[in-house]
PDB file of N, CA and C in Angstrom:
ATOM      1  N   UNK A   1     133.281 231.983 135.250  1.00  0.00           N
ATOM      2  CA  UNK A   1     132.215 231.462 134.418  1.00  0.00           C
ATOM      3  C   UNK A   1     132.666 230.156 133.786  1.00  0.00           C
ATOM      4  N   UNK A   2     132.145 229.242 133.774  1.00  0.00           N
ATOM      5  CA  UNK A   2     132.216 227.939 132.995  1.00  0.00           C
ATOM      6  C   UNK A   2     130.874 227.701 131.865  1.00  0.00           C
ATOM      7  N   UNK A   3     131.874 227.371 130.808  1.00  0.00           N
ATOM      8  CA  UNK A   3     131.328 226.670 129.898  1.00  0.00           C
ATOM      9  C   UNK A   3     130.995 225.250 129.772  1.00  0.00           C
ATOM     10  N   UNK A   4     129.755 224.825 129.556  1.00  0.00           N
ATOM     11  CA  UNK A   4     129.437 223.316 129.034  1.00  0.00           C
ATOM     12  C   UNK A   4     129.066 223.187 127.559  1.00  0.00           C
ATOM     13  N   UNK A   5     129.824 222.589 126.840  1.00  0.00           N
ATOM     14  CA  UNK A   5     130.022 222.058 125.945  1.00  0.00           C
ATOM     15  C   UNK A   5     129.702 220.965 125.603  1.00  0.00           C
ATOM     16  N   UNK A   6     128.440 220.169 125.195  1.00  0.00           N
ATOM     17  CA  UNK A   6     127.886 218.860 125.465  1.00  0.00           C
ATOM     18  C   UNK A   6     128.633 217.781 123.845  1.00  0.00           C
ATOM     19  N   UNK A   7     129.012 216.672 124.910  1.00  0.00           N
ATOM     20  CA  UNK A   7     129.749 215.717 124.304  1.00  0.00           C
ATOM     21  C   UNK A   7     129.133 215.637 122.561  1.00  0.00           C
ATOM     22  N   UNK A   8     127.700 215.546 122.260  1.00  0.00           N
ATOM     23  CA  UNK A   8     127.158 215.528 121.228  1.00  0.00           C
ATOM     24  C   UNK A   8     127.729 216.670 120.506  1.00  0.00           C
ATOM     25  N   UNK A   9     128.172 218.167 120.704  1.00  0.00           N
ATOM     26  CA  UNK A   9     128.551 219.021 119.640  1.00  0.00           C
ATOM     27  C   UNK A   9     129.856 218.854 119.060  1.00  0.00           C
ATOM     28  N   UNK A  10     130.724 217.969 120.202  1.00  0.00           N
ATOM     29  CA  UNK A  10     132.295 217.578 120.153  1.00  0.00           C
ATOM     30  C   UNK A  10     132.189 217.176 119.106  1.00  0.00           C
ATOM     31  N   UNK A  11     131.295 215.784 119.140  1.00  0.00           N
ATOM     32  CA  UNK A  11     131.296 214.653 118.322  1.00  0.00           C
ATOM     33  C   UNK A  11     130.948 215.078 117.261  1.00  0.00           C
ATOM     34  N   UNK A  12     129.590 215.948 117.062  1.00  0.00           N
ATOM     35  CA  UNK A  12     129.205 216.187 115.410  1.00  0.00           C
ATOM     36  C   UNK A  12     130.326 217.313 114.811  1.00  0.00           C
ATOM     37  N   UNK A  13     130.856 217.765 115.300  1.00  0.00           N
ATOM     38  CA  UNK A  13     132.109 219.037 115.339  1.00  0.00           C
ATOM     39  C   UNK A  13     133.632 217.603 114.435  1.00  0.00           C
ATOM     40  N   UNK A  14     133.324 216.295 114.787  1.00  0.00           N
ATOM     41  CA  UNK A  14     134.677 215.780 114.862  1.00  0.00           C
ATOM     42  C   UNK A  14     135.426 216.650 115.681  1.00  0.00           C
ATOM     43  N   UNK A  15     135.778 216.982 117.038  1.00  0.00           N
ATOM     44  CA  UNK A  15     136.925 217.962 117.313  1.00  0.00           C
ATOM     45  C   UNK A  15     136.615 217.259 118.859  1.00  0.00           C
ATOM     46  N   UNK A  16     137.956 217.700 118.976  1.00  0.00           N
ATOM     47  CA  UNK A  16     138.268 217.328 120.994  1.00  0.00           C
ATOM     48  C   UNK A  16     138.094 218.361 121.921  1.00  0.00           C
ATOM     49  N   UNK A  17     138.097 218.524 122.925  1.00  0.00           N
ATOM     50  CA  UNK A  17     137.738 219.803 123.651  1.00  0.00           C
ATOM     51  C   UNK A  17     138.883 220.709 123.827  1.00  0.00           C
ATOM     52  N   UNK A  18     140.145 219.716 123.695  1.00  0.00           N
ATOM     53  CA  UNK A  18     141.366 220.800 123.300  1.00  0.00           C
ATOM     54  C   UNK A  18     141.110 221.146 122.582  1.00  0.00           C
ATOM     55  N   UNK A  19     141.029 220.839 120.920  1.00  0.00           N
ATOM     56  CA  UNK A  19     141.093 220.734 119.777  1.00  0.00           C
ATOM     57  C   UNK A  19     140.226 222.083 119.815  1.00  0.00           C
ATOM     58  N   UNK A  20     138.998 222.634 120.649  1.00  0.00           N
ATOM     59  CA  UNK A  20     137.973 223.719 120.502  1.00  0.00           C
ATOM     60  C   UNK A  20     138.632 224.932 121.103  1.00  0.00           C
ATOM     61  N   UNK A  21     139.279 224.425 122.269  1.00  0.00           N
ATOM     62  CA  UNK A  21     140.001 225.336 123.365  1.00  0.00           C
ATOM     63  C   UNK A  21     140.890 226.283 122.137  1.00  0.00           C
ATOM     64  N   UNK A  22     141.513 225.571 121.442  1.00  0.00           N
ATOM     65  CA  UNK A  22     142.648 226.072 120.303  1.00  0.00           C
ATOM     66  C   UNK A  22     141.851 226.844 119.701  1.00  0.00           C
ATOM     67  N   UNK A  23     141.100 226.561 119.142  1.00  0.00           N
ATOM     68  CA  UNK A  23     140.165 227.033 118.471  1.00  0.00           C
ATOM     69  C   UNK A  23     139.822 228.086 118.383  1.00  0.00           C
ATOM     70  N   UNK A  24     139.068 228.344 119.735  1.00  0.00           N
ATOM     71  CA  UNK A  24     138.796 229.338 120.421  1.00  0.00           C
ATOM     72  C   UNK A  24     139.549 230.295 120.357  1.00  0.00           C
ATOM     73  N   UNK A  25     141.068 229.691 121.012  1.00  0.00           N
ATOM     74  CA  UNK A  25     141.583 231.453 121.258  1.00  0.00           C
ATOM     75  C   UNK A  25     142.412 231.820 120.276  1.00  0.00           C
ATOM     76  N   UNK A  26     142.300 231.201 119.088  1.00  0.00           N
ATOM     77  CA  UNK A  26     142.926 231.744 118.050  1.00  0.00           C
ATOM     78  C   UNK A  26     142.019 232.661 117.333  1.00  0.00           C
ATOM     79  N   UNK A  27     140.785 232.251 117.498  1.00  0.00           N
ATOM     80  CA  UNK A  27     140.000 233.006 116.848  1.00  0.00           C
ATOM     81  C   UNK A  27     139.953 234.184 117.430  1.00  0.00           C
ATOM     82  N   UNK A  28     139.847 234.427 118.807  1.00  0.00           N
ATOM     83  CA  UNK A  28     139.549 235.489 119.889  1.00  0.00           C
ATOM     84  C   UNK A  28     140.802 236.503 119.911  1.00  0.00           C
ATOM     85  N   UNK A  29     142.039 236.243 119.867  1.00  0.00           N
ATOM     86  CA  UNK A  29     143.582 236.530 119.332  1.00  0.00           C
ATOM     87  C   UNK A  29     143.196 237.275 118.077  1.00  0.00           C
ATOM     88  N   UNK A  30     142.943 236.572 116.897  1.00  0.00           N
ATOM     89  CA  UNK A  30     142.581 236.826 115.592  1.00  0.00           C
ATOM     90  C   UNK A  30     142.186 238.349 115.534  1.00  0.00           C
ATOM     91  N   UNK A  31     140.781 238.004 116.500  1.00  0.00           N
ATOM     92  CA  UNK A  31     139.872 239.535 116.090  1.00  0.00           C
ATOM     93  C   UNK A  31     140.962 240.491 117.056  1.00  0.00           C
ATOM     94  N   UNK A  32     141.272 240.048 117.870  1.00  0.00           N
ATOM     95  CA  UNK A  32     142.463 241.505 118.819  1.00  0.00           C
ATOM     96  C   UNK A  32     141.559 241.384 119.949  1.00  0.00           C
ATOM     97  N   UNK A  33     140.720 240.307 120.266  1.00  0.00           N
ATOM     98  CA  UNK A  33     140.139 240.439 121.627  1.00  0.00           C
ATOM     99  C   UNK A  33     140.213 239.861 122.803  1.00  0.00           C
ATOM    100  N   UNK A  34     141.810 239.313 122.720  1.00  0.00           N
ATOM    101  CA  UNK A  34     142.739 238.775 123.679  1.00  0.00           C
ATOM    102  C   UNK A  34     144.080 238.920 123.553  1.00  0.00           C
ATOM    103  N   UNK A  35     144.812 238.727 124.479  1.00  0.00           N
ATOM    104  CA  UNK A  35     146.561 238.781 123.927  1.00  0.00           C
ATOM    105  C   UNK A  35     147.171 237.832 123.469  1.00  0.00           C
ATOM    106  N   UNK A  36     148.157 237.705 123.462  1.00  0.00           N
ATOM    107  CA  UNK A  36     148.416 235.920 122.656  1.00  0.00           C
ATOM    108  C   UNK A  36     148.834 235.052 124.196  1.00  0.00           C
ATOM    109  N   UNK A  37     149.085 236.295 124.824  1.00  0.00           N
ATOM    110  CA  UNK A  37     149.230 235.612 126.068  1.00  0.00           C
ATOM    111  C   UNK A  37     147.857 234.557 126.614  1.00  0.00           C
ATOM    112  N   UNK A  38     147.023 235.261 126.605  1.00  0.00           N
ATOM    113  CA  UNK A  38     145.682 234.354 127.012  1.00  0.00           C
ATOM    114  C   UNK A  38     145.753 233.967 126.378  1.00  0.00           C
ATOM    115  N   UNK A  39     145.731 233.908 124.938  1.00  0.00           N
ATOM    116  CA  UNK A  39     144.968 232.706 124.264  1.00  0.00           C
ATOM    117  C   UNK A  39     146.010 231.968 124.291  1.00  0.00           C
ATOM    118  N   UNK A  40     146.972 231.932 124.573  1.00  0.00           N
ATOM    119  CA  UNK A  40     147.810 230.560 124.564  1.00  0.00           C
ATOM    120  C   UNK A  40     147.700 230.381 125.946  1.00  0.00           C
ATOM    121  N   UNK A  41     147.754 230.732 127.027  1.00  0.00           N
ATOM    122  CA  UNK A  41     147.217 229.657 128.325  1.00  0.00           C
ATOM    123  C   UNK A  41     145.303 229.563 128.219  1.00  0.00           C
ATOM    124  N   UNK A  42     144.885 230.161 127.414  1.00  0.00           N
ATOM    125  CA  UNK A  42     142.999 229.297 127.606  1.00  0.00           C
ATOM    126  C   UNK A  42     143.816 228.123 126.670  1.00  0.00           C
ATOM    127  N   UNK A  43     143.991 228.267 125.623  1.00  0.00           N
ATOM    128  CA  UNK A  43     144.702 226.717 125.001  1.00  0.00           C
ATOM    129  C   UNK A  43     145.128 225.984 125.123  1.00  0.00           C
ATOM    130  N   UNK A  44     146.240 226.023 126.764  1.00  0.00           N
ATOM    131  CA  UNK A  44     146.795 225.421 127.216  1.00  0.00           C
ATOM    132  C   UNK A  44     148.204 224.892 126.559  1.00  0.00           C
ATOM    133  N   UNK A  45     148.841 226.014 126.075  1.00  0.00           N
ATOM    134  CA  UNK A  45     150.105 225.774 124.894  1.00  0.00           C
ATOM    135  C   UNK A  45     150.889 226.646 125.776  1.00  0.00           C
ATOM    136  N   UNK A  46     152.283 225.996 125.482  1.00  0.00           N
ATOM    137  CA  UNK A  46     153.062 227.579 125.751  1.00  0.00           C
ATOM    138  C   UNK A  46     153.777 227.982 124.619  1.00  0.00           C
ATOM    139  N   UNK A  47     154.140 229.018 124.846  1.00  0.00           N
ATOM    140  CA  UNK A  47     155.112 230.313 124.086  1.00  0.00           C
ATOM    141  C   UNK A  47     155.295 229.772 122.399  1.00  0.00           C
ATOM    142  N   UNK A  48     156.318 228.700 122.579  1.00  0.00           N
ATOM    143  CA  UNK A  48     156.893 228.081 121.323  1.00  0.00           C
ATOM    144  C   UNK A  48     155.195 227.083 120.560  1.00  0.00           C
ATOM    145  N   UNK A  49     154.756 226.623 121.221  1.00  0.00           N
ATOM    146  CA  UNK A  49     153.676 225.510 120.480  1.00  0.00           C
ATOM    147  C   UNK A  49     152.873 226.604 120.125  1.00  0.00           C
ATOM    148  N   UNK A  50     152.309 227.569 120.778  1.00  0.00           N
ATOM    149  CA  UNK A  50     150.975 228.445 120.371  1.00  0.00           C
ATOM    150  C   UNK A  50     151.781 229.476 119.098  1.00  0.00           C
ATOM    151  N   UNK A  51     152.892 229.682 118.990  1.00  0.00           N
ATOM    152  CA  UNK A  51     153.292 230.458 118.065  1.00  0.00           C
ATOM    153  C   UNK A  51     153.713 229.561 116.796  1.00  0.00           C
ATOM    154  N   UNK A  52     153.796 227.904 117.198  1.00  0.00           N
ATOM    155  CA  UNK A  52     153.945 227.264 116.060  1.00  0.00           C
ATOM    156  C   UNK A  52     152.674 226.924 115.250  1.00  0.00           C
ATOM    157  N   UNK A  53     151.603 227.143 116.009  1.00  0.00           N
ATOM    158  CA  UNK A  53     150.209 226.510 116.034  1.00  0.00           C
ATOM    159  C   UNK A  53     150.244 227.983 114.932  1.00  0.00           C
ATOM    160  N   UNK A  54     150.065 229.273 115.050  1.00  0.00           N
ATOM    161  CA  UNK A  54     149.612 230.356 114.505  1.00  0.00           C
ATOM    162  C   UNK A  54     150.786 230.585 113.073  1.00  0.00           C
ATOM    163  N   UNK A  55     152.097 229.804 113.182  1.00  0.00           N
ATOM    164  CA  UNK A  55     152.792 229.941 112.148  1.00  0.00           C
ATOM    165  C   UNK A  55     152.110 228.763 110.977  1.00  0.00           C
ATOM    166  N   UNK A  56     151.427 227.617 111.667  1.00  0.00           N
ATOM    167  CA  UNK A  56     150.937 226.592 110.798  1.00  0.00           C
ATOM    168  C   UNK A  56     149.990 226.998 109.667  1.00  0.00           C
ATOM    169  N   UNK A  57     149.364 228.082 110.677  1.00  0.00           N
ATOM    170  CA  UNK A  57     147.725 228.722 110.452  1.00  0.00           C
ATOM    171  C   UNK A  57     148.102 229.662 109.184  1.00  0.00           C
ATOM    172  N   UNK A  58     149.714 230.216 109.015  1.00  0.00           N
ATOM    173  CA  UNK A  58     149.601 231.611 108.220  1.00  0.00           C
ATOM    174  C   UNK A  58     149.419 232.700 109.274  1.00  0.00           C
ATOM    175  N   UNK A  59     149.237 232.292 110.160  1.00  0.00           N
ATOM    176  CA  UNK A  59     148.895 233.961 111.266  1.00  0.00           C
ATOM    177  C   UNK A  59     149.612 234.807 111.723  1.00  0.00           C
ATOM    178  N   UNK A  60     149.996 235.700 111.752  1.00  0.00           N
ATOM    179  CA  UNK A  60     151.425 236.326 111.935  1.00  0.00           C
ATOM    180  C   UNK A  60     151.089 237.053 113.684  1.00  0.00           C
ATOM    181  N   UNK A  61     152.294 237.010 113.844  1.00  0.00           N
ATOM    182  CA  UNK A  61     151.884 237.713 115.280  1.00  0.00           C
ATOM    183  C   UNK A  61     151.484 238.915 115.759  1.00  0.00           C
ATOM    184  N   UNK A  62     150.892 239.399 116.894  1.00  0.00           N
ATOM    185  CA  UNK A  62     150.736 240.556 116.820  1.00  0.00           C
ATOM    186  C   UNK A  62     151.058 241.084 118.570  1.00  0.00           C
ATOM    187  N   UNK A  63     152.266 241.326 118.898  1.00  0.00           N
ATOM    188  CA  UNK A  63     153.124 240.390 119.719  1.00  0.00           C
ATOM    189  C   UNK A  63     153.153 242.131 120.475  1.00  0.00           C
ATOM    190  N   UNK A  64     152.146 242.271 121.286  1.00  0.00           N
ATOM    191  CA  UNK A  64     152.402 243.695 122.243  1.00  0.00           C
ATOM    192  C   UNK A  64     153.055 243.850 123.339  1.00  0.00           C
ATOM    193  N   UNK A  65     153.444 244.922 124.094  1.00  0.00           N
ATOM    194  CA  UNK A  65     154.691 244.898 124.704  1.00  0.00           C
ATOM    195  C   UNK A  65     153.788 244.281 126.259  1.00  0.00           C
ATOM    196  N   UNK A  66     152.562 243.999 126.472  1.00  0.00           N
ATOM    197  CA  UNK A  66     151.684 243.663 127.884  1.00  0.00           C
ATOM    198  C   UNK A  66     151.973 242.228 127.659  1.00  0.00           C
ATOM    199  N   UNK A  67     152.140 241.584 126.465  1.00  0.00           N
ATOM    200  CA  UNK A  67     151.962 239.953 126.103  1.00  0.00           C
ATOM    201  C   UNK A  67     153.482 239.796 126.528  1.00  0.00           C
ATOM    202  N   UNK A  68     154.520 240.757 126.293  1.00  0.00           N
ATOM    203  CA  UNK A  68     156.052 240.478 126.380  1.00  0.00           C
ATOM    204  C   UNK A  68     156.270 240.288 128.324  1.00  0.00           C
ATOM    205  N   UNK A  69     155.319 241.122 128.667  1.00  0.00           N
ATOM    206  CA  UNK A  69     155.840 241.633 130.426  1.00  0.00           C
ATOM    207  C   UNK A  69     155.030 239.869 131.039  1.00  0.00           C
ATOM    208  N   UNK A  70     154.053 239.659 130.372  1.00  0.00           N
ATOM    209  CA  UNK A  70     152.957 238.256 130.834  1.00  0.00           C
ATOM    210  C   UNK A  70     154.146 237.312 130.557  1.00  0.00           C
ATOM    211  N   UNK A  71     154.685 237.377 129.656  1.00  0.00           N
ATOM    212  CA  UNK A  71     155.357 236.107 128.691  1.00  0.00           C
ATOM    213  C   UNK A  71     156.164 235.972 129.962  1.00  0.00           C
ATOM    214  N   UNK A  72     157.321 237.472 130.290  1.00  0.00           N
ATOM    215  CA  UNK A  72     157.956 237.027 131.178  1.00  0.00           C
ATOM    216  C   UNK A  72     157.782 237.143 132.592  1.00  0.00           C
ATOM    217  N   UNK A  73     156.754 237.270 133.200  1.00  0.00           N
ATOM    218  CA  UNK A  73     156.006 237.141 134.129  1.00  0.00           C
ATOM    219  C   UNK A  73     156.171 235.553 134.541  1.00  0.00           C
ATOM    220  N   UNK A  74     155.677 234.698 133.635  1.00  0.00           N
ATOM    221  CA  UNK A  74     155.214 233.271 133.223  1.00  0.00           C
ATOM    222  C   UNK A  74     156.624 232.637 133.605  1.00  0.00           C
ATOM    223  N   UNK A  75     157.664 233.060 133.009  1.00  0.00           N
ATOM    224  CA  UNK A  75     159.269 232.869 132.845  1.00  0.00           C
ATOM    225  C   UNK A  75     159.619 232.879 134.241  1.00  0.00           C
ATOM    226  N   UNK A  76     159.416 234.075 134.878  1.00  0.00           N
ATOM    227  CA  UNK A  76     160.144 234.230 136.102  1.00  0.00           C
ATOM    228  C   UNK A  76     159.167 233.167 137.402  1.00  0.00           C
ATOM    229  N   UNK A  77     157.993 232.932 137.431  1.00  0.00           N
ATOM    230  CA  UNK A  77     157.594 232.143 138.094  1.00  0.00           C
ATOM    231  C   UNK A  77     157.589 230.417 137.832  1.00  0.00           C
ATOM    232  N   UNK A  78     157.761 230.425 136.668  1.00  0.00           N
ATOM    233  CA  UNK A  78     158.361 228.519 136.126  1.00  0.00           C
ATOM    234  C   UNK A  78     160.192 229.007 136.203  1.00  0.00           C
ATOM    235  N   UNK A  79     160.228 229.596 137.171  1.00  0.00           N
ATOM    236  CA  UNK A  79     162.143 230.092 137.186  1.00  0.00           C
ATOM    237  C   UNK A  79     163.260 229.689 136.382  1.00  0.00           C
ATOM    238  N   UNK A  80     162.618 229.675 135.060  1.00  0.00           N
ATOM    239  CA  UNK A  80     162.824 229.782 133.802  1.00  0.00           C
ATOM    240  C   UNK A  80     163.655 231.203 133.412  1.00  0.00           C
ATOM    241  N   UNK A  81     163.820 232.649 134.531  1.00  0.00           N
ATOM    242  CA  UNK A  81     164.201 233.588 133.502  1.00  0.00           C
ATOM    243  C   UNK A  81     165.020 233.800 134.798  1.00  0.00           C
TER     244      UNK A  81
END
C-alpha cells in the first residue's frame, strides 16, 4: 500500500516527509502497534539514531525479545554480526 501525502500538507505541517516518516513510527511504537524494529526502518534510522531520536523524546524503550532476533537479523545480513 502506498501513501500520498500532498506537498501542500508538508508545507502547512512545516515538516519534511522524513521529518513525518519519524513521526509516524514513533507514534505507532508509542501506542505498542509496531516494534521498534519497524518503526525504525519505516523511519529509515538505524539501531543507535532511532533510539537516540526516542531518548531525545523522553521515550523509554520497550525493547522485546522479536525486535532483539530483527535487530540481529539486520546485523547478520549488513555482516555486521
Amino acid at each position: 500500500m502506498s501513501l500520498i501525502i500532498p506537498d501542500d500538507f508538508l508545507q502547512a505541517a512545516k515538516i519534511t516527509e522524513e521529518e513525518l516518516k519519524l513521526e509516524i513510527a514513533i507514534l505507532l511504537y508509542q501506542q505498542k502497534k509496531i516494534s521498534i524494529a519497524k518503526a525504525r526502518f519505516f523511519a529509515g534510522k538505524n539501531v543507535l539514531q532511532f533510539q537516540k531520536e526516542l531518548a531525545n523524546r523522553g521515550i523509554s524503550l520497550d525493547y522485546e525479545p522479536e525486535d532483539q532476533q530483527a535487530d540481529i537479523e539486520t546485523l547478520r545480513r549488513l555482516g555486521q554480526w
